[in-house]
PDB file of N, CA and C in Angstrom:
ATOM      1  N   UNK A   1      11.364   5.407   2.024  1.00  0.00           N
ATOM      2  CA  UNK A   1      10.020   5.253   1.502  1.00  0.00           C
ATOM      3  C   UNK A   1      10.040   5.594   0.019  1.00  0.00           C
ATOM      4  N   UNK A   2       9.416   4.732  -0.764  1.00  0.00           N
ATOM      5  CA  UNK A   2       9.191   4.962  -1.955  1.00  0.00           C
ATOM      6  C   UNK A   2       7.530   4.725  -2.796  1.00  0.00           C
ATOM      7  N   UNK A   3       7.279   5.978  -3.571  1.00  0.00           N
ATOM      8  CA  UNK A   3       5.818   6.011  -3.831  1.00  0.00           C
ATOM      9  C   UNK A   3       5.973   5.493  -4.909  1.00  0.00           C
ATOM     10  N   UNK A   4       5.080   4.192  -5.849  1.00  0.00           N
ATOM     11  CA  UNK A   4       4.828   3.765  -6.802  1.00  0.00           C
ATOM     12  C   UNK A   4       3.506   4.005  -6.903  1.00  0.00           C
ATOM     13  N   UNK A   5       3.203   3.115  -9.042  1.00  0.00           N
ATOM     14  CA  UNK A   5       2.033   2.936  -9.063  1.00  0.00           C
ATOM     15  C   UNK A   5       2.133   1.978  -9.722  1.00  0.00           C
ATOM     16  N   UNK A   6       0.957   0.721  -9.585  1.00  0.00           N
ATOM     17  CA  UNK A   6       0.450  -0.154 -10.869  1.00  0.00           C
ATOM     18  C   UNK A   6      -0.677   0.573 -11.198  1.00  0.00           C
ATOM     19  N   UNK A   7      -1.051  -0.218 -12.978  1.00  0.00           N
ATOM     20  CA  UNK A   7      -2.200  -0.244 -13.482  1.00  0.00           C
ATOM     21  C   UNK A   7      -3.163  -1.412 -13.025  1.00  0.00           C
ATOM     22  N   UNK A   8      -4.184  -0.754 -12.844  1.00  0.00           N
ATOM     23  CA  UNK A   8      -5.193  -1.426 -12.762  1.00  0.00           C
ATOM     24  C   UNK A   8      -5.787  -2.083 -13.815  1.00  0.00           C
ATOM     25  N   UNK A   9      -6.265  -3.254 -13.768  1.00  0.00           N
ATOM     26  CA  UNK A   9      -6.849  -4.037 -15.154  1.00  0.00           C
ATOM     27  C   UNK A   9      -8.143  -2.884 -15.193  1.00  0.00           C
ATOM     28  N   UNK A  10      -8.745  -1.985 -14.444  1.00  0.00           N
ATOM     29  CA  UNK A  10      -9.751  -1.128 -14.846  1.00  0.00           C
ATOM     30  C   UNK A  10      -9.333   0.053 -15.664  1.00  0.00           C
ATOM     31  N   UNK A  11      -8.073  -0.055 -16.007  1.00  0.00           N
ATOM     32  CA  UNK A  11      -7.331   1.062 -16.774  1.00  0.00           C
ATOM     33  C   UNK A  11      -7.424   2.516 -15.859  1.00  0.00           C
ATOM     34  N   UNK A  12      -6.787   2.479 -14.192  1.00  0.00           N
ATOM     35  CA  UNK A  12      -6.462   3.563 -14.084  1.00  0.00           C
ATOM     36  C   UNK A  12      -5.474   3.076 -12.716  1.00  0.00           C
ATOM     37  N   UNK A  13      -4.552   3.906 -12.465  1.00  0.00           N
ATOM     38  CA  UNK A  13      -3.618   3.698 -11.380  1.00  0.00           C
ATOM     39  C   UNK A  13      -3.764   3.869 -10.318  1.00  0.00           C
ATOM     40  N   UNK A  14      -3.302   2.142  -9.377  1.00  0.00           N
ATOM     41  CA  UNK A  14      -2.970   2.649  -7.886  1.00  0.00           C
ATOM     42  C   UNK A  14      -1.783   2.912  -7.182  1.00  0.00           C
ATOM     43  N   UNK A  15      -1.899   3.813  -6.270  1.00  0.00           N
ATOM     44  CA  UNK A  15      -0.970   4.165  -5.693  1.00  0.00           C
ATOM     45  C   UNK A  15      -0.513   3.394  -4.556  1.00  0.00           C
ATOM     46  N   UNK A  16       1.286   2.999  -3.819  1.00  0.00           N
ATOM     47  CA  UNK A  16       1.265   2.533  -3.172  1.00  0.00           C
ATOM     48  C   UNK A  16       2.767   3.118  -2.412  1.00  0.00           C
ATOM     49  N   UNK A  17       3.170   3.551  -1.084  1.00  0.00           N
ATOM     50  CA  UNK A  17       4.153   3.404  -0.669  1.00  0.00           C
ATOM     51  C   UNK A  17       4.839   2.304   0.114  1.00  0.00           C
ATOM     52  N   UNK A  18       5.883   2.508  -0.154  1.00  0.00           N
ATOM     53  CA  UNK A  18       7.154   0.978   0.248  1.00  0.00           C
ATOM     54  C   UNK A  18       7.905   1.337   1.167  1.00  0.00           C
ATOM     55  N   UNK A  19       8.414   0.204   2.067  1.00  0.00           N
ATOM     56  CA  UNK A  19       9.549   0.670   2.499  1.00  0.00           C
ATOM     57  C   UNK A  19      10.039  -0.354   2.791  1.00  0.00           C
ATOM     58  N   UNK A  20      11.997  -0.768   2.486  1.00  0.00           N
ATOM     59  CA  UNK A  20      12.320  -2.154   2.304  1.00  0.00           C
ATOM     60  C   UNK A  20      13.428  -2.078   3.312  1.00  0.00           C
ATOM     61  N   UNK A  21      13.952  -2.484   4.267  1.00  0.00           N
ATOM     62  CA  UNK A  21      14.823  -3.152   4.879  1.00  0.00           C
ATOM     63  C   UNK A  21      16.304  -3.710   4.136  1.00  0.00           C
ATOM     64  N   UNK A  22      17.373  -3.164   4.233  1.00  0.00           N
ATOM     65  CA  UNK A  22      18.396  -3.281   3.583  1.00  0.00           C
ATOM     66  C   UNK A  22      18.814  -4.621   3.383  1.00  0.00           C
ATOM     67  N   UNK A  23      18.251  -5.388   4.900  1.00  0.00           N
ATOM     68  CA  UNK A  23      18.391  -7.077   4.591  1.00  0.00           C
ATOM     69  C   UNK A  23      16.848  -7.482   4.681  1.00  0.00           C
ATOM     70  N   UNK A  24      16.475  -8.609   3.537  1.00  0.00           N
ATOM     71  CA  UNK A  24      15.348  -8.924   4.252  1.00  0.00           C
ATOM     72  C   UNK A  24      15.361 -10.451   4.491  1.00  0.00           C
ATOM     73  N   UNK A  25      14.247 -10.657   5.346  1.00  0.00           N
ATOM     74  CA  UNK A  25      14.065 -12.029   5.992  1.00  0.00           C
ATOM     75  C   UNK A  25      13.443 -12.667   5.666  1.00  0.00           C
ATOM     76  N   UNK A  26      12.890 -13.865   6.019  1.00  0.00           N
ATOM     77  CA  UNK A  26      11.707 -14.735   5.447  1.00  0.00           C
ATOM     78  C   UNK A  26      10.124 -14.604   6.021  1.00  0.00           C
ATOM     79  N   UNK A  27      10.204 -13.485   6.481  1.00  0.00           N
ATOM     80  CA  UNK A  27       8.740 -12.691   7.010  1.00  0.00           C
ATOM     81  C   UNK A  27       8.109 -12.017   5.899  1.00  0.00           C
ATOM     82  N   UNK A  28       6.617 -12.633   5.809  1.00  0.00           N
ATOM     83  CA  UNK A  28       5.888 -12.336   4.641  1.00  0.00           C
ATOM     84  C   UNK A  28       5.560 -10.415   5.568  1.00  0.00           C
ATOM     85  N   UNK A  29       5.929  -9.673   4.055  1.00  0.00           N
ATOM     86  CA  UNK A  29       5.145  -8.145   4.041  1.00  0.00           C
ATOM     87  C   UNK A  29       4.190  -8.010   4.885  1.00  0.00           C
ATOM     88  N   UNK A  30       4.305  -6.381   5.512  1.00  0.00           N
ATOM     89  CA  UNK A  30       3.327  -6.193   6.003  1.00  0.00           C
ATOM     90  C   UNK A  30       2.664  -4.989   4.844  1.00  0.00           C
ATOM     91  N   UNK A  31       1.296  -5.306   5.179  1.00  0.00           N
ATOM     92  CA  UNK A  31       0.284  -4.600   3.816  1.00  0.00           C
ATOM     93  C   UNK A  31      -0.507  -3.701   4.774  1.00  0.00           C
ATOM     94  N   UNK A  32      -0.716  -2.653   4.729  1.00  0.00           N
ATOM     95  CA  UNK A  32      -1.296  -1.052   5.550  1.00  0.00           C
ATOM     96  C   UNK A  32      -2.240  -1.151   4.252  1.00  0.00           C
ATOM     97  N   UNK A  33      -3.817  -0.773   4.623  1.00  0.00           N
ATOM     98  CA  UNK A  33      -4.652  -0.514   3.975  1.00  0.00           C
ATOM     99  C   UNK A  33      -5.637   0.586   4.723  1.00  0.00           C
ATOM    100  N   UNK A  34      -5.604   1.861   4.383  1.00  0.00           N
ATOM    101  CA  UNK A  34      -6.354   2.854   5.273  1.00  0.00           C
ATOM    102  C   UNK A  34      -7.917   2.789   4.644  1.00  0.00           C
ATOM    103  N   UNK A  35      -8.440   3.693   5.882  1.00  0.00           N
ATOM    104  CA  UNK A  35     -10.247   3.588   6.218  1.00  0.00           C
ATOM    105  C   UNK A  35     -10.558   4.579   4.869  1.00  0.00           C
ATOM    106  N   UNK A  36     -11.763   4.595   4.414  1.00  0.00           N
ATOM    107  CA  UNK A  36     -11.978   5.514   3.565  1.00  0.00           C
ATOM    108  C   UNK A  36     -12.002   7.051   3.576  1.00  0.00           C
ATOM    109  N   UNK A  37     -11.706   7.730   4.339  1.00  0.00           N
ATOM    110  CA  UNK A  37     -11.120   8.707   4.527  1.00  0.00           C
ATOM    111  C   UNK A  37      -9.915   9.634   4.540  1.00  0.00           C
ATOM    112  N   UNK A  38      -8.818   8.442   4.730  1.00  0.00           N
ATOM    113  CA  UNK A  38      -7.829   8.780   4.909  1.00  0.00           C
ATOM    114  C   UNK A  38      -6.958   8.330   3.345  1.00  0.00           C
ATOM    115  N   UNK A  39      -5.987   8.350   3.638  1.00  0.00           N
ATOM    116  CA  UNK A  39      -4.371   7.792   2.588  1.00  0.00           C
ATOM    117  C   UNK A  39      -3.708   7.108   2.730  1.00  0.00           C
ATOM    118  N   UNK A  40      -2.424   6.577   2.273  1.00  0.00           N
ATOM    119  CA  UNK A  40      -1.509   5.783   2.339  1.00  0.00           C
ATOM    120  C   UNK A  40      -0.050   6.152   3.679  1.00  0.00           C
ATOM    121  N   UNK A  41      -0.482   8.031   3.598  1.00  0.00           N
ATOM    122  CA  UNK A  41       0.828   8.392   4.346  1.00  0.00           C
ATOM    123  C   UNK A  41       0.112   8.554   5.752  1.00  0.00           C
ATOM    124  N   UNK A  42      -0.876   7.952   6.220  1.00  0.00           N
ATOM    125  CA  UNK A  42      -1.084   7.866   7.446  1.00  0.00           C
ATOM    126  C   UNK A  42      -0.185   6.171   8.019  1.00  0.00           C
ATOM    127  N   UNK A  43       0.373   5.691   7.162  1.00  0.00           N
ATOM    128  CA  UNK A  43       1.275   4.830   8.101  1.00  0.00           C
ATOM    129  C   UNK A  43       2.488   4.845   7.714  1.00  0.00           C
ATOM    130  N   UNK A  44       2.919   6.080   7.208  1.00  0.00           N
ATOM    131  CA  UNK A  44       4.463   6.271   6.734  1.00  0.00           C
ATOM    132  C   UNK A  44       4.924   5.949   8.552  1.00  0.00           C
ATOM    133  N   UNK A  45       4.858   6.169   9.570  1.00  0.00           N
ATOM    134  CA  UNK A  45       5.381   5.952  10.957  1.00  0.00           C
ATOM    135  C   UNK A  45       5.538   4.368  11.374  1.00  0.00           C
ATOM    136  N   UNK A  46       4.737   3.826  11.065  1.00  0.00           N
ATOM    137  CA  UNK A  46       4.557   2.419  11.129  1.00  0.00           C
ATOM    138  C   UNK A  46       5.668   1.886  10.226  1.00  0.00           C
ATOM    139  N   UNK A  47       6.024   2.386   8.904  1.00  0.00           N
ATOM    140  CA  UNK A  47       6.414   1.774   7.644  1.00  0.00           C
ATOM    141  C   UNK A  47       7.859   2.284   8.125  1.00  0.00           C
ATOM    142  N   UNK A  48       8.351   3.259   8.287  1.00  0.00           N
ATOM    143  CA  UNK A  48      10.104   3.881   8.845  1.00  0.00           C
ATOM    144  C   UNK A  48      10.195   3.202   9.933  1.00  0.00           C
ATOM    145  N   UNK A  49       9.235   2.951  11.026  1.00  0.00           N
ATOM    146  CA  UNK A  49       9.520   1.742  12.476  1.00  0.00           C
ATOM    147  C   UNK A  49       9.669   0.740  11.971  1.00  0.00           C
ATOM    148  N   UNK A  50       9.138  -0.223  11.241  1.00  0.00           N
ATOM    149  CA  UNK A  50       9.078  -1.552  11.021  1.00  0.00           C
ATOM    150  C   UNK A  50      10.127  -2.246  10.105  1.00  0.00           C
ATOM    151  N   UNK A  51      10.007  -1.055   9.365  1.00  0.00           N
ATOM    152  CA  UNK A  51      11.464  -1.706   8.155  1.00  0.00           C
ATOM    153  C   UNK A  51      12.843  -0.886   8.587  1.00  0.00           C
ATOM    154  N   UNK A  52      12.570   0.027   9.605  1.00  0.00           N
ATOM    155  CA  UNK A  52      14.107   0.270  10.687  1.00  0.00           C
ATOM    156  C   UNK A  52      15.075  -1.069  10.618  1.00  0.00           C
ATOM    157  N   UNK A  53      16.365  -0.441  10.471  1.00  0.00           N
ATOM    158  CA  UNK A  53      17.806  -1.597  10.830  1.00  0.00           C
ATOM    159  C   UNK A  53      17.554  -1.239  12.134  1.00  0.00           C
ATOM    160  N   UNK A  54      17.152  -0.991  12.789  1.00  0.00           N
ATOM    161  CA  UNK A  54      17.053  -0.979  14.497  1.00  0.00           C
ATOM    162  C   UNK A  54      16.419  -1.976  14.995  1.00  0.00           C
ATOM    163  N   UNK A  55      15.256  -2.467  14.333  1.00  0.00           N
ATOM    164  CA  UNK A  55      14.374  -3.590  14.586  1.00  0.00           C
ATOM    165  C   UNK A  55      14.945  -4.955  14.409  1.00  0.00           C
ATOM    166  N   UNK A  56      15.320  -6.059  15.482  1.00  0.00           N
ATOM    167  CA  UNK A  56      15.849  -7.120  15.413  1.00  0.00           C
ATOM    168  C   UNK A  56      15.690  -7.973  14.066  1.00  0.00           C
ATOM    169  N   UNK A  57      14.351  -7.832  13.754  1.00  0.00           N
ATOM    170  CA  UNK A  57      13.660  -8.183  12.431  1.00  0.00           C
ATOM    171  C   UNK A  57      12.627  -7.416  11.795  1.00  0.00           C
ATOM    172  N   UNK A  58      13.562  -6.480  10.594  1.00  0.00           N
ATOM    173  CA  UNK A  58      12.897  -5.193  10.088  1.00  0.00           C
ATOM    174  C   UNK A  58      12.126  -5.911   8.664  1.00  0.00           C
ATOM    175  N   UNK A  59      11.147  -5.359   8.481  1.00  0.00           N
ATOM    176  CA  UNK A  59       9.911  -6.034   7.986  1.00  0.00           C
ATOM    177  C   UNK A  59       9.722  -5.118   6.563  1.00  0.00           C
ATOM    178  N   UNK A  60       9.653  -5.347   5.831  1.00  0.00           N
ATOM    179  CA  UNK A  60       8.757  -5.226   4.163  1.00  0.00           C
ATOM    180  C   UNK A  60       7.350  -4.972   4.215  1.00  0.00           C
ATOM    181  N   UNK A  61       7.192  -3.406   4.292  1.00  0.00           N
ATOM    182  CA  UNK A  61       5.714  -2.462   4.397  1.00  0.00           C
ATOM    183  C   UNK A  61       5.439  -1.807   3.338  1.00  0.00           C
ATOM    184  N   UNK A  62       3.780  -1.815   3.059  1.00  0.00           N
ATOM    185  CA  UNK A  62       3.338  -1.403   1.664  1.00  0.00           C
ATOM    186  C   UNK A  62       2.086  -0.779   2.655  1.00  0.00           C
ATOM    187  N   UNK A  63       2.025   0.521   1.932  1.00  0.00           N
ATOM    188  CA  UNK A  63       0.916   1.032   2.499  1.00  0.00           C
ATOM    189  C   UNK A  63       0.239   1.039   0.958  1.00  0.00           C
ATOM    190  N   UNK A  64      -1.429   0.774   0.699  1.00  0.00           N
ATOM    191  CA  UNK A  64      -2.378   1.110  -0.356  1.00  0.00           C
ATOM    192  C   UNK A  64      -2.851   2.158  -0.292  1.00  0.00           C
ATOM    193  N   UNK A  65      -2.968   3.380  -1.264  1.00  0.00           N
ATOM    194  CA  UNK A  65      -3.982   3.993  -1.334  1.00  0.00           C
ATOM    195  C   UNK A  65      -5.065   3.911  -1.879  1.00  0.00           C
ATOM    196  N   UNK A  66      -5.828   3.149  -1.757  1.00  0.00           N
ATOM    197  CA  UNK A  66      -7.033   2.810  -2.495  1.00  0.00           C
ATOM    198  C   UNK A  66      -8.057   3.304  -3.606  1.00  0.00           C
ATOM    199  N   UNK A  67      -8.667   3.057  -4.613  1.00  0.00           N
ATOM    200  CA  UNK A  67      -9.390   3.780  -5.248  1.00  0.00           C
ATOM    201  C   UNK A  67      -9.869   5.136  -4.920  1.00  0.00           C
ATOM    202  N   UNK A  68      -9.696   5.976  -5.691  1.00  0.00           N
ATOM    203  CA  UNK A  68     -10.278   7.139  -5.519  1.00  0.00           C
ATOM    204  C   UNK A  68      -9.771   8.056  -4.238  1.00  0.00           C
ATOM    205  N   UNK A  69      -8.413   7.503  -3.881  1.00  0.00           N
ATOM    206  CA  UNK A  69      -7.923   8.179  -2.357  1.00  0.00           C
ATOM    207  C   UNK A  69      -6.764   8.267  -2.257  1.00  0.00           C
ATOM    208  N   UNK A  70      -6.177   9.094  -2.495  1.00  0.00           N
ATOM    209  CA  UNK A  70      -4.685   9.448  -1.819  1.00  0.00           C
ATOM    210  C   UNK A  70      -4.318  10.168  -3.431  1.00  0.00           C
ATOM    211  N   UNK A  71      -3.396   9.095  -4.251  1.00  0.00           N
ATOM    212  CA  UNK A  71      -3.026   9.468  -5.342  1.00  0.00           C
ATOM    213  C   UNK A  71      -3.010   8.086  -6.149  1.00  0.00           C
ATOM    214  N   UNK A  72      -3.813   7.259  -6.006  1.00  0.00           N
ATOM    215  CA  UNK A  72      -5.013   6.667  -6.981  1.00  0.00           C
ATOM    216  C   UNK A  72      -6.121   7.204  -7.495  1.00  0.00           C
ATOM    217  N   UNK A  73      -6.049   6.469  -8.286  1.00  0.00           N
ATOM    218  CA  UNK A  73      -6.717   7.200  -9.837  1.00  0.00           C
ATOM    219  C   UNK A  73      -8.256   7.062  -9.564  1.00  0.00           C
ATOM    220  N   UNK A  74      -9.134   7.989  -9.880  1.00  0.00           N
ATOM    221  CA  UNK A  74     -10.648   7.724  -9.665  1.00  0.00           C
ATOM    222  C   UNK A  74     -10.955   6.784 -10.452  1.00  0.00           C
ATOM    223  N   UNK A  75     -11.860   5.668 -10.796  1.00  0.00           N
ATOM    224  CA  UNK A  75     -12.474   5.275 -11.432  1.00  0.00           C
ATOM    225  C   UNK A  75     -13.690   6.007 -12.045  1.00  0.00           C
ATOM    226  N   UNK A  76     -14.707   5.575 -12.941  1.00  0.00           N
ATOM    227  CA  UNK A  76     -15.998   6.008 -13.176  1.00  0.00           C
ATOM    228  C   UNK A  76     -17.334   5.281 -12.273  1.00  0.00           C
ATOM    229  N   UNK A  77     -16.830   4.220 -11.924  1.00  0.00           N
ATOM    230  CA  UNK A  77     -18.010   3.344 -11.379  1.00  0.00           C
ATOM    231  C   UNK A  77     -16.680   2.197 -10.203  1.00  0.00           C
ATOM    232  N   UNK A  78     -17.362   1.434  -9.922  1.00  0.00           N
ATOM    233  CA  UNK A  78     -16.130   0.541  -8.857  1.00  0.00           C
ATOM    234  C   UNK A  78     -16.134   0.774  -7.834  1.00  0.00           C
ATOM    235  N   UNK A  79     -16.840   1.772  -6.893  1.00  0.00           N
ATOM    236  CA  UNK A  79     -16.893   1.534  -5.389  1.00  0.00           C
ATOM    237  C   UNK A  79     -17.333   0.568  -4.421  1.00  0.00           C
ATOM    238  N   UNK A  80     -17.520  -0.448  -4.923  1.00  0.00           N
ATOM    239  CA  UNK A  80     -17.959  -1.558  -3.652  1.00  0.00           C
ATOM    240  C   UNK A  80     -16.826  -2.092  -3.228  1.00  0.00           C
ATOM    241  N   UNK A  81     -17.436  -2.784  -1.735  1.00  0.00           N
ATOM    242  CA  UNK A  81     -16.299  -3.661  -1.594  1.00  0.00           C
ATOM    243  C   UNK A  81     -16.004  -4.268  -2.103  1.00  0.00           C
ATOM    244  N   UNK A  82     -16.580  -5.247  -2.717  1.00  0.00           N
ATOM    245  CA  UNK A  82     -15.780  -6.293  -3.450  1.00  0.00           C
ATOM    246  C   UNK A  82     -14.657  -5.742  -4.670  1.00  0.00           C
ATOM    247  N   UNK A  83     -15.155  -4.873  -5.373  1.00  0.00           N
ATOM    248  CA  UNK A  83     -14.429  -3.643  -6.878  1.00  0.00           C
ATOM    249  C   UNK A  83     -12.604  -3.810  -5.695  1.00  0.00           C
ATOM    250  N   UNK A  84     -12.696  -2.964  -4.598  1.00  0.00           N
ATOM    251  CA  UNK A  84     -11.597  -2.636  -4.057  1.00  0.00           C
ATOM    252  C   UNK A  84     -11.065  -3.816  -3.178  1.00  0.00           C
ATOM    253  N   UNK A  85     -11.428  -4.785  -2.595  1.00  0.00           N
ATOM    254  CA  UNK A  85     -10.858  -6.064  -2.093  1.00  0.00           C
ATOM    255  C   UNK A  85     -10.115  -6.871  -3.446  1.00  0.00           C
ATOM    256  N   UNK A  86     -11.057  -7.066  -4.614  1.00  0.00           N
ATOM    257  CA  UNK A  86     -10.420  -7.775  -5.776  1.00  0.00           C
ATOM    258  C   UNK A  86      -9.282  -7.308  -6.242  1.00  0.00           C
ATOM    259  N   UNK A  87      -9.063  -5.677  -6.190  1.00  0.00           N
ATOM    260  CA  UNK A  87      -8.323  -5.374  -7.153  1.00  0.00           C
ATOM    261  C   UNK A  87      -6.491  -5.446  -6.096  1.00  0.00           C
ATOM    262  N   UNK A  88      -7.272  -5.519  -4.724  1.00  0.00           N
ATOM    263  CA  UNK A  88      -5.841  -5.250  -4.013  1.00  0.00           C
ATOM    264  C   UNK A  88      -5.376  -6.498  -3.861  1.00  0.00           C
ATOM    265  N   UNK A  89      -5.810  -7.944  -3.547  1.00  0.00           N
ATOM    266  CA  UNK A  89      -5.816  -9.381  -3.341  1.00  0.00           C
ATOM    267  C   UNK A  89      -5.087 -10.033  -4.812  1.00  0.00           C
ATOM    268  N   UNK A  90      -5.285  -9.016  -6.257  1.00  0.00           N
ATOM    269  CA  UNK A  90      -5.063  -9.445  -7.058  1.00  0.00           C
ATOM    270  C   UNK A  90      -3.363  -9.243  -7.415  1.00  0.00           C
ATOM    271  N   UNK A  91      -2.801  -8.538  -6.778  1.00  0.00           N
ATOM    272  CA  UNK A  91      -1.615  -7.321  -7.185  1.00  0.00           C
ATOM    273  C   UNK A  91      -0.554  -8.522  -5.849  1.00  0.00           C
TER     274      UNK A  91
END
């Protein structure tokens, strides 16, 4: 697992963990996006199962931490849905 960040065109950073499969396949990523409460490391379990060499076909997982949650950056204004659907659809 590895924690990154991009910038946001709103000028502040999101956070995201990875986890890549030593070979990968022609299976599009799987993308983990948690409820507003929670973080990104509520699917670190999902993300070590799925991109496992144990798995016949181990998969490319990104968990988001979303605005203002985990270790993304607060904004000043930007909480709607649409603010946080655009900015993740865009990346």
């Amino acid at each position: 697992m590895q924690g990154r960040f991009v910038e946001s065109p709103d000028g502040f950073d999101i956070h995201f963990l990875e986890w890549k499969p030593k070979q990968t396949g022609n299976k599009l990523p799987i993308v983990c996006i948690h409820g507003n409460l929670t973080n990104a490391r509520m699917y670190q379990w999902i993300g070590e199962n799925l991109s496992s060499e144990e798995m016949e076909h181990p998969r490319h997982v990104i968990a988001i931490d979303i605005r203002g949650r985990g270790d993304s950056g607060m904004p000043e204004q930007g909480f709607t849905l649409h603010h946080m659907v655009m900015r993740i659809s865009r990346r």
